[in-house]
C-alpha atoms as a PDB file:
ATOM      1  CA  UNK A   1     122.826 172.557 166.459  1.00  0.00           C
ATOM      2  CA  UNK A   2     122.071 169.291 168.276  1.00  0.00           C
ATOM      3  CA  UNK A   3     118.910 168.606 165.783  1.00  0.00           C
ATOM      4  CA  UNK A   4     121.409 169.310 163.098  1.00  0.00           C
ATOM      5  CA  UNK A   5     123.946 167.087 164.194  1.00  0.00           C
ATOM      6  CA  UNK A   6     121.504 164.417 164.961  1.00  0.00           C
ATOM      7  CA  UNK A   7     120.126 164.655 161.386  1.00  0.00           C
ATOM      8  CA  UNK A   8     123.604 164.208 160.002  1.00  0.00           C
ATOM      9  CA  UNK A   9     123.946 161.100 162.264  1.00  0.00           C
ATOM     10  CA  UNK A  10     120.964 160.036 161.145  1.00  0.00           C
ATOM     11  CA  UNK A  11     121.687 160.847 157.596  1.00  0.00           C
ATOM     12  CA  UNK A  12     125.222 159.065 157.796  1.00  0.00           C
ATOM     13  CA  UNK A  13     123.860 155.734 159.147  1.00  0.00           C
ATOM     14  CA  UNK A  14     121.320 155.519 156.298  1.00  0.00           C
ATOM     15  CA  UNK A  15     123.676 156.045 154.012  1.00  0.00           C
ATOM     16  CA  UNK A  16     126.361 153.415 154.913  1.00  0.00           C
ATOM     17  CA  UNK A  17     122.911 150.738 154.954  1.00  0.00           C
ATOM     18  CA  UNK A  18     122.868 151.990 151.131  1.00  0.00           C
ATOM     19  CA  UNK A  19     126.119 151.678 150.424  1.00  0.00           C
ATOM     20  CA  UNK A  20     126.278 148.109 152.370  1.00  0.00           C
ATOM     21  CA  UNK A  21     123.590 146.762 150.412  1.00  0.00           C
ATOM     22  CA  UNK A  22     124.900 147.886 146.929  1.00  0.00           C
ATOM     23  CA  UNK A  23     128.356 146.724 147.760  1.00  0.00           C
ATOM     24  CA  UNK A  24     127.186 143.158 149.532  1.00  0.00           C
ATOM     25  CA  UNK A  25     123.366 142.858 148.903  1.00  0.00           C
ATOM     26  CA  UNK A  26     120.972 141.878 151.376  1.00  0.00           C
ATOM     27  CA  UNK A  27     121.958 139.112 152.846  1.00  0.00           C
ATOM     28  CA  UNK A  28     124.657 140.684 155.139  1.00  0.00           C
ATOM     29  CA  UNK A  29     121.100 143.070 156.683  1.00  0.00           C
ATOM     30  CA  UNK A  30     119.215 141.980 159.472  1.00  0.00           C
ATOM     31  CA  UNK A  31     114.665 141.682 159.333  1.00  0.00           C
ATOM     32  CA  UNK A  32     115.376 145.250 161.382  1.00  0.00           C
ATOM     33  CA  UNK A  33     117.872 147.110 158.929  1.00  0.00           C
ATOM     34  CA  UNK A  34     116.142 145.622 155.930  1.00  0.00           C
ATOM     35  CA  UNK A  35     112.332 147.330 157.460  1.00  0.00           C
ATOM     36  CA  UNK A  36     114.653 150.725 159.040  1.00  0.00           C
ATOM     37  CA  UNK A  37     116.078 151.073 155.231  1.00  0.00           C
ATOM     38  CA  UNK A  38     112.450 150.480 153.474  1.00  0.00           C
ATOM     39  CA  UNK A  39     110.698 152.623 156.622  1.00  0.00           C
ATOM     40  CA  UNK A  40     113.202 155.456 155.618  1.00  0.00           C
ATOM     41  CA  UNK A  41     111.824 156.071 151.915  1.00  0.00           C
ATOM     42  CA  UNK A  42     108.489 157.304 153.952  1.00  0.00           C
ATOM     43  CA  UNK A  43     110.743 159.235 156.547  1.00  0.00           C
ATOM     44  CA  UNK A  44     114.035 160.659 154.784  1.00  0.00           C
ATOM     45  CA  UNK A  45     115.143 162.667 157.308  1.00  0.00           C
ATOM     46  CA  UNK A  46     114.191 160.467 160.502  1.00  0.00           C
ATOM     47  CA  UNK A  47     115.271 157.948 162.302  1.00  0.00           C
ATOM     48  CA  UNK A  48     113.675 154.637 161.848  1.00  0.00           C
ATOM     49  CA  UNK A  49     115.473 152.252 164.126  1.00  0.00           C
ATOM     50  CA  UNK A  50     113.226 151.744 166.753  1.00  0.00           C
ATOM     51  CA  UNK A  51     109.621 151.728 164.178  1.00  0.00           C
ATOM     52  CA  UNK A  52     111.689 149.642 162.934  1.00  0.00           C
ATOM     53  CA  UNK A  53     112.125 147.429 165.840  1.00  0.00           C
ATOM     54  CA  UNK A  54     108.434 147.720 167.397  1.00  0.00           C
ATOM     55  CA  UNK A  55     106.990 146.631 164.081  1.00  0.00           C
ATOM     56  CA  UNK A  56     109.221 143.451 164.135  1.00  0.00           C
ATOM     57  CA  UNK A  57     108.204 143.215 167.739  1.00  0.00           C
ATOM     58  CA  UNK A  58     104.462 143.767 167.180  1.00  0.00           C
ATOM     59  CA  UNK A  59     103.696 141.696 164.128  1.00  0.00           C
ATOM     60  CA  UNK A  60     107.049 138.984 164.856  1.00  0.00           C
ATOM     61  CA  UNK A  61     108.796 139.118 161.539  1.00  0.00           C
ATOM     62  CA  UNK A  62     109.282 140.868 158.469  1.00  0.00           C
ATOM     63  CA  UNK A  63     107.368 139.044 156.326  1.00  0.00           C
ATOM     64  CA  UNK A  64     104.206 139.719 158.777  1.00  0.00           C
ATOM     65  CA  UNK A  65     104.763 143.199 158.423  1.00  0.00           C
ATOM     66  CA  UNK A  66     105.500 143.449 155.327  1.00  0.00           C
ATOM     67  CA  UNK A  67     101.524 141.582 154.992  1.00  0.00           C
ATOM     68  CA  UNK A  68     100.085 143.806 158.124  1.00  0.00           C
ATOM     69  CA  UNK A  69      97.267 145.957 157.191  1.00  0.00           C
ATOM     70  CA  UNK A  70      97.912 149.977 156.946  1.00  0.00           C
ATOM     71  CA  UNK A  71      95.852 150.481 159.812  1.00  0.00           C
ATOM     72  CA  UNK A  72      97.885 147.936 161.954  1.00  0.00           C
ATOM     73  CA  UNK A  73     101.373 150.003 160.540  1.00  0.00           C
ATOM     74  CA  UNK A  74     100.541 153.052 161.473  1.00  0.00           C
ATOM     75  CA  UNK A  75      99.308 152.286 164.773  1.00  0.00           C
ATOM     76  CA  UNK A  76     102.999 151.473 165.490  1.00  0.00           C
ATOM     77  CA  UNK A  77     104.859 154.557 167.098  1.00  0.00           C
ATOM     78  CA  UNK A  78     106.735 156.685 164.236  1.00  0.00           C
ATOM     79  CA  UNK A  79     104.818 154.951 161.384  1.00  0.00           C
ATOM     80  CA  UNK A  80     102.900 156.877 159.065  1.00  0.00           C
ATOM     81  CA  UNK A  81     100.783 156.549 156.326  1.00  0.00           C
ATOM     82  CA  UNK A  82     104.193 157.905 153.935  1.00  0.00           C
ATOM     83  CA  UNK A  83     105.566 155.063 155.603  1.00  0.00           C
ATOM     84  CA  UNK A  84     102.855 152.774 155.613  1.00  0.00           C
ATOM     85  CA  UNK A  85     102.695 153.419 151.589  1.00  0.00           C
ATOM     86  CA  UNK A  86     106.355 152.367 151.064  1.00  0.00           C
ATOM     87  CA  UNK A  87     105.648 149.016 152.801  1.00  0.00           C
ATOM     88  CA  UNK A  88     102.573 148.019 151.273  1.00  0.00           C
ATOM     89  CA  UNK A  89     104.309 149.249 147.375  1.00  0.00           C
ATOM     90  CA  UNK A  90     106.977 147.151 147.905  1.00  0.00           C
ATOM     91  CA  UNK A  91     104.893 144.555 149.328  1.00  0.00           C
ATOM     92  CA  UNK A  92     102.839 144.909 145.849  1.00  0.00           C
ATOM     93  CA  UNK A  93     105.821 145.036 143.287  1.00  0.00           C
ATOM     94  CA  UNK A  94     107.288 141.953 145.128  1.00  0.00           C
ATOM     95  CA  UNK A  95     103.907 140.161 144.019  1.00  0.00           C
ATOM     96  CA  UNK A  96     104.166 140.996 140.433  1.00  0.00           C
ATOM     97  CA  UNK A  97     107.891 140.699 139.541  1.00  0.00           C
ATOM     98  CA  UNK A  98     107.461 136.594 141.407  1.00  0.00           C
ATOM     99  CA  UNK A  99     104.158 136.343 138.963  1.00  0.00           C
ATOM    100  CA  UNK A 100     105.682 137.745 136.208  1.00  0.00           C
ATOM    101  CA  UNK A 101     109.068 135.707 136.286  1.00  0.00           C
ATOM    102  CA  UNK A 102     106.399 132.825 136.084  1.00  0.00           C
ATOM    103  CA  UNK A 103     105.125 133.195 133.048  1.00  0.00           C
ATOM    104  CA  UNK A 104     106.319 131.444 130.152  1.00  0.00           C
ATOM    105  CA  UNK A 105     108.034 128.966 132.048  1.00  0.00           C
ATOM    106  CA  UNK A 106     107.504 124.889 132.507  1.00  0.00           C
ATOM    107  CA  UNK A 107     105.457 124.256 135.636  1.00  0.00           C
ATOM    108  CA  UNK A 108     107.603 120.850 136.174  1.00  0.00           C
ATOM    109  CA  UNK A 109     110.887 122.893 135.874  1.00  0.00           C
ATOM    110  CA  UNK A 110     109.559 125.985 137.822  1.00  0.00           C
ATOM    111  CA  UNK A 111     107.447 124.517 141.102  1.00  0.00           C
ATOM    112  CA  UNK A 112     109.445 126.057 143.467  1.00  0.00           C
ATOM    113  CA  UNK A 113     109.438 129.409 142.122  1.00  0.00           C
ATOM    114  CA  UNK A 114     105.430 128.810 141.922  1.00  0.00           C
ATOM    115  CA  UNK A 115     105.441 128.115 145.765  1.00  0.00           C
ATOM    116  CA  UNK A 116     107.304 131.409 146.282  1.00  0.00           C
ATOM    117  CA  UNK A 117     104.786 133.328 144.572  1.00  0.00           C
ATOM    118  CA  UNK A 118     101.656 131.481 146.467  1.00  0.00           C
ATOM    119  CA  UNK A 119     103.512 131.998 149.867  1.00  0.00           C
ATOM    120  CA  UNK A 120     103.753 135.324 148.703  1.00  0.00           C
ATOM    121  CA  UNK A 121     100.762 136.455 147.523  1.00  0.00           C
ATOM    122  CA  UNK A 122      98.505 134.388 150.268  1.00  0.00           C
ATOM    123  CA  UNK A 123     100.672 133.916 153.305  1.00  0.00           C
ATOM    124  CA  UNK A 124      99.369 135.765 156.176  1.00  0.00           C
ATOM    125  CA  UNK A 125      96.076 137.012 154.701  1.00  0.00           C
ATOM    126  CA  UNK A 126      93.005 137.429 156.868  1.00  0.00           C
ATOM    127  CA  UNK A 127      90.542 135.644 154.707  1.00  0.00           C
ATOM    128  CA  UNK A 128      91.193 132.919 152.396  1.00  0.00           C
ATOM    129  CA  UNK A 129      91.661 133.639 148.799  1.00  0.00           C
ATOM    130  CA  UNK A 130      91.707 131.383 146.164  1.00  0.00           C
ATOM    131  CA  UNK A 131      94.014 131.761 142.777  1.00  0.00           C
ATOM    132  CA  UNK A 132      93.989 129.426 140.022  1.00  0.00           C
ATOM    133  CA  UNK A 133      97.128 129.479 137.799  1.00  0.00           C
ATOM    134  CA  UNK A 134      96.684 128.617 133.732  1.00  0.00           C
ATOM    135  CA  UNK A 135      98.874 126.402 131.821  1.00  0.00           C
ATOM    136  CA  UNK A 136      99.263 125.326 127.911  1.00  0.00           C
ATOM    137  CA  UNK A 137      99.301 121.779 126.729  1.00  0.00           C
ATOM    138  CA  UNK A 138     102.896 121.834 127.304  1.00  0.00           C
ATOM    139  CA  UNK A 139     102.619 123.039 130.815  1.00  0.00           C
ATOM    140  CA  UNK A 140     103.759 126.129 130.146  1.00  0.00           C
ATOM    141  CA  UNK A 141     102.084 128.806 132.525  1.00  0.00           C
ATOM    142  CA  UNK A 142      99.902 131.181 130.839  1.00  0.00           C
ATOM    143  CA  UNK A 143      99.089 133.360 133.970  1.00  0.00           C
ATOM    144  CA  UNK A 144      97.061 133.596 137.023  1.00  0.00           C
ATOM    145  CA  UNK A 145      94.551 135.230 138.827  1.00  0.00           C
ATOM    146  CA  UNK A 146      92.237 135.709 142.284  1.00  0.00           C
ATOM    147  CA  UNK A 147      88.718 133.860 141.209  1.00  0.00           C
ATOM    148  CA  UNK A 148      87.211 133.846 144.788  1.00  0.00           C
ATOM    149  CA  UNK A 149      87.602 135.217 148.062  1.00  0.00           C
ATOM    150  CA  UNK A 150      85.771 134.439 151.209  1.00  0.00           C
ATOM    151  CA  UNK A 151      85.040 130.613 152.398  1.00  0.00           C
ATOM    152  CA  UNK A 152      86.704 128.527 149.867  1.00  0.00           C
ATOM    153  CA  UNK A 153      84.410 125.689 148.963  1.00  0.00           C
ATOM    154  CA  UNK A 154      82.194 123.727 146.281  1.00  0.00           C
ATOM    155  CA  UNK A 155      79.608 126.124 146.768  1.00  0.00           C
ATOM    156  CA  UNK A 156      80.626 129.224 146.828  1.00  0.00           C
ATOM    157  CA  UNK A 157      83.755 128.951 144.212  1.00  0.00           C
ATOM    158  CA  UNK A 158      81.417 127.735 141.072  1.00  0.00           C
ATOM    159  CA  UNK A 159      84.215 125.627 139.641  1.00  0.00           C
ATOM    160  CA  UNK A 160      81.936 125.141 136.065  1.00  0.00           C
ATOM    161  CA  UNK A 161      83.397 129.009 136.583  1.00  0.00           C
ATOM    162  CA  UNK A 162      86.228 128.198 137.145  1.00  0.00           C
ATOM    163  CA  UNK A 163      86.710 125.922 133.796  1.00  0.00           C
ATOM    164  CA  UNK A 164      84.571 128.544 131.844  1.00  0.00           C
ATOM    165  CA  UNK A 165      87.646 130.995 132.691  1.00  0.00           C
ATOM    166  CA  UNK A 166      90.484 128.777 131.858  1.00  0.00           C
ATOM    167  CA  UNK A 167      88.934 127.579 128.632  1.00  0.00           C
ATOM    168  CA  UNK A 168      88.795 131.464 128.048  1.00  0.00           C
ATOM    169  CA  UNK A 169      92.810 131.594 128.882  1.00  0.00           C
ATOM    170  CA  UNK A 170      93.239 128.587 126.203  1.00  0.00           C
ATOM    171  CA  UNK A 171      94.371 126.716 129.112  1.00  0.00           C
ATOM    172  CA  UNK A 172      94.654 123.187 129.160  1.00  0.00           C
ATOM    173  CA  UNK A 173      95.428 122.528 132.122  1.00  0.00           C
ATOM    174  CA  UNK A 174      95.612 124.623 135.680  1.00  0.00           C
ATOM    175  CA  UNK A 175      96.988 124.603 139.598  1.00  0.00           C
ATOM    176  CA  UNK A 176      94.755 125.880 142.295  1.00  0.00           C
ATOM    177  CA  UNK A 177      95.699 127.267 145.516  1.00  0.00           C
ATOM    178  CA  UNK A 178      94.343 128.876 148.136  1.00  0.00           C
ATOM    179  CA  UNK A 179      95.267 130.186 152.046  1.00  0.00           C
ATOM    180  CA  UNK A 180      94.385 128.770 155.291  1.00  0.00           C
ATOM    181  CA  UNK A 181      94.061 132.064 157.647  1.00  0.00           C
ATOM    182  CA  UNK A 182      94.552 129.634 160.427  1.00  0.00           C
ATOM    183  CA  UNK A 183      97.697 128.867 159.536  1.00  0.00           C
ATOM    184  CA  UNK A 184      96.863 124.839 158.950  1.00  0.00           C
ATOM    185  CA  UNK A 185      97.893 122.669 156.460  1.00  0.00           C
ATOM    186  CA  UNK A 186      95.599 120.120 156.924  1.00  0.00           C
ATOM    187  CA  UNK A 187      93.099 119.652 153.658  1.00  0.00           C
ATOM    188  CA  UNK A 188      89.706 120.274 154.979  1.00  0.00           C
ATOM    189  CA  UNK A 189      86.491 117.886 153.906  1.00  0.00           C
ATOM    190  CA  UNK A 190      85.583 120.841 151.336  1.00  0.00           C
ATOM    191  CA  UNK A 191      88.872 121.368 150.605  1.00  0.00           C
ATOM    192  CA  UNK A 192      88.765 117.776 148.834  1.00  0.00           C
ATOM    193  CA  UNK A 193      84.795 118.048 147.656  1.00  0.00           C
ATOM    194  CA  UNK A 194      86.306 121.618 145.581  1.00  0.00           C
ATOM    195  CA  UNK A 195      89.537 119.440 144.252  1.00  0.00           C
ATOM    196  CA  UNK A 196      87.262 116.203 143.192  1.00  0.00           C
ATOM    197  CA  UNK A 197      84.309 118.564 141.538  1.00  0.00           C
ATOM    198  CA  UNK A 198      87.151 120.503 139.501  1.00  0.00           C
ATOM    199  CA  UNK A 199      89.015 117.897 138.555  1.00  0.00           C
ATOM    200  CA  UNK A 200      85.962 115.716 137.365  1.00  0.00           C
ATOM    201  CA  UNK A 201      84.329 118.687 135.425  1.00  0.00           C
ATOM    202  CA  UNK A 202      87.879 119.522 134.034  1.00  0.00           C
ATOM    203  CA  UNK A 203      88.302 116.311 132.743  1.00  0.00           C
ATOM    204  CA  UNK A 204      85.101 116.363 130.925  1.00  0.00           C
ATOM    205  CA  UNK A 205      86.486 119.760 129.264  1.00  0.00           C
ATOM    206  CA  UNK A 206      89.945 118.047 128.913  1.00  0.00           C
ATOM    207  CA  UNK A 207      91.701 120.470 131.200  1.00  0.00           C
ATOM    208  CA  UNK A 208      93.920 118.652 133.486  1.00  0.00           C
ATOM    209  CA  UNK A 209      93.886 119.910 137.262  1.00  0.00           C
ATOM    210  CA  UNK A 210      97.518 119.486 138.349  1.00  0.00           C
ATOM    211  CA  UNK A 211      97.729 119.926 141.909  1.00  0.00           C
ATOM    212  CA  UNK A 212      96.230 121.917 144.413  1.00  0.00           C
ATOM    213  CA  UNK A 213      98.078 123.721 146.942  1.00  0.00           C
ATOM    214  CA  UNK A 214      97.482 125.494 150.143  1.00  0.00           C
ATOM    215  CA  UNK A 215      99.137 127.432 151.602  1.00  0.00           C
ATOM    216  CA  UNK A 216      99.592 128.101 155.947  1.00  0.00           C
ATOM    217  CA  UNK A 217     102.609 127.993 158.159  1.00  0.00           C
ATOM    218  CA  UNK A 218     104.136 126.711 154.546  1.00  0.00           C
ATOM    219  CA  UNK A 219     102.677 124.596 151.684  1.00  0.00           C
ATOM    220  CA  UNK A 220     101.014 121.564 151.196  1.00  0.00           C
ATOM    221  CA  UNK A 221     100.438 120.028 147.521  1.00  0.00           C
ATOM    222  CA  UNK A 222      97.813 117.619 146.729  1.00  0.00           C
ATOM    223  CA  UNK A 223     100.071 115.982 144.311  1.00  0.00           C
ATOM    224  CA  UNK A 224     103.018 115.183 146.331  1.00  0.00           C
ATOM    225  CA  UNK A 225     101.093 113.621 149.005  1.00  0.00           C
ATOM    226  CA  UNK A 226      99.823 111.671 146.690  1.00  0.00           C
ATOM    227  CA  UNK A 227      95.956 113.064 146.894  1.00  0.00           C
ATOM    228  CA  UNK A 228      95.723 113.804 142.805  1.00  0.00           C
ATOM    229  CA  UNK A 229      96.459 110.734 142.309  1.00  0.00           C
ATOM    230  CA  UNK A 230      93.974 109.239 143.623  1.00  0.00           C
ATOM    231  CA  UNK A 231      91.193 111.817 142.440  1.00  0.00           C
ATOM    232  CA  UNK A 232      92.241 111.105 139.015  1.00  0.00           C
ATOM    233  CA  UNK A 233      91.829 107.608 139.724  1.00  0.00           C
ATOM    234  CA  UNK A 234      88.728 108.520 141.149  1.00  0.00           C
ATOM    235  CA  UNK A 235      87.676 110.509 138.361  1.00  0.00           C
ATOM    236  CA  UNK A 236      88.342 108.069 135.636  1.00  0.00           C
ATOM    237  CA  UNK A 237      86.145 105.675 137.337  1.00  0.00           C
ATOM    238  CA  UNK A 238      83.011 107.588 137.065  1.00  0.00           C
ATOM    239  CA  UNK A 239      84.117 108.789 133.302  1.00  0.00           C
ATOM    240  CA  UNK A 240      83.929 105.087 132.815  1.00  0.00           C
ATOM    241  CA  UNK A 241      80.864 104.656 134.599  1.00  0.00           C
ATOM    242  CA  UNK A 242      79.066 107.293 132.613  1.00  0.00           C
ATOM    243  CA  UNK A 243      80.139 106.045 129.809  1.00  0.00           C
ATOM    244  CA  UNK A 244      78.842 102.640 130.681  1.00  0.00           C
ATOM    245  CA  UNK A 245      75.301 103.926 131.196  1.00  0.00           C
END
């Protein structure tokens, strides 16, 4: 009887998290009743609180657990792979509802929800990751996609790539971005070698390189530091200079 009563409990409290969050949403949950609700899809008929609470306590916020590998999940107490599914699914349709609700829209009128989806999709990852997002002539966005992984730099990216896929999108212009692991926002010396290469080889193919973004403990944009600036002033230069020759 004590099992059954404790199920019931359990049961109950689930229940009035459902009913809160349909009645008020999601701002009136905590990080712990929002993972204890998600956690219970995997475990119906168990309690979650305290996975719940260890998971927040062993990876230090949602969104960190919400990006923590299977293997790290399940190696928290009352966490299984059931479990461990429902996080990582959610984790996944998150990604492609923020990429979908992208496309079609102005890039000028839409930047912030672009941030969301690159803190989204490359927040927190473990290697970096590079994704290049297409645009029309009207800076419409087209799509995006993952063209590298690994060390991001002039070398190992191939932007003449690159440009051969976004002429294939019918792009005519495009936003890179990729993730600092460390967390670091600083632009690294290959950071800016990758930006200058692609934007001078873009230019050539009259594909405009926007910005480029990267992403750590938050974002930092190329263009509103001021940085594409001057590589398109930069660029132009030796356009100029070739042509001179």
């Amino acid at each position: 009887m004590e099992k059954e009563e404790w199920q019931k409990k359990g049961e109950g409290h689930r229940q009035r998290l459902r009913d809160r969050f349909l009645e008020r949403g999601l701002d009136t949950f905590s990080d712990g009743e929002i993972l204890e609700l998600l956690l219970s899809f995997g475990t119906p008929r168990g309690d979650c609180k305290e996975s719940a609470r260890a998971a927040l306590k062993q990876f230090g916020s949602l969104a960190a657990v919400l990006e923590a590998p299977l293997t790290g999940l399940q190696e928290i107490k009352g966490i299984g792979p059931k479990n461990g599914f429902a996080v990582h699914f959610i984790q996944a349709v998150a990604r492609r509802y923020l990429e979908e609700r992208l496309q079609g829209k102005r890039y000028l009128h839409s930047s912030t929800e672009v941030r969301d989806y690159l803190l989204h999709a490359l927040r927190g990852l473990k290697k970096e990751v590079l994704t290049v997002i297409y645009l029309d002539s009207s800076h419409a966005i087209l799509g995006s996609e993952t063209v590298a992984e690994g060390t991001i730099n002039v070398n190992t990216v191939y932007p003449r790539e690159l440009v051969k896929k976004a002429l294939q999108q019918n792009a005519a212009a495009m936003i890179i971005a990729h993730n600092h692991p460390s967390g670091s926002l600083e632009p690294s010396s290959q950071d800016l070698q990758l930006t200058r290469t692609l934007s001078l080889l873009g230019s050539l193919m009259q594909i405009q390189l926007l910005d480029h973004i990267i992403i750590g403990d938050g974002s930092f944009s190329f263009a509103d530091h001021g940085l594409m600036s001057e590589i398109s002033q930069q660029c132009r230069e030796t356009m100029e200079g070739l042509h001179q020759q």
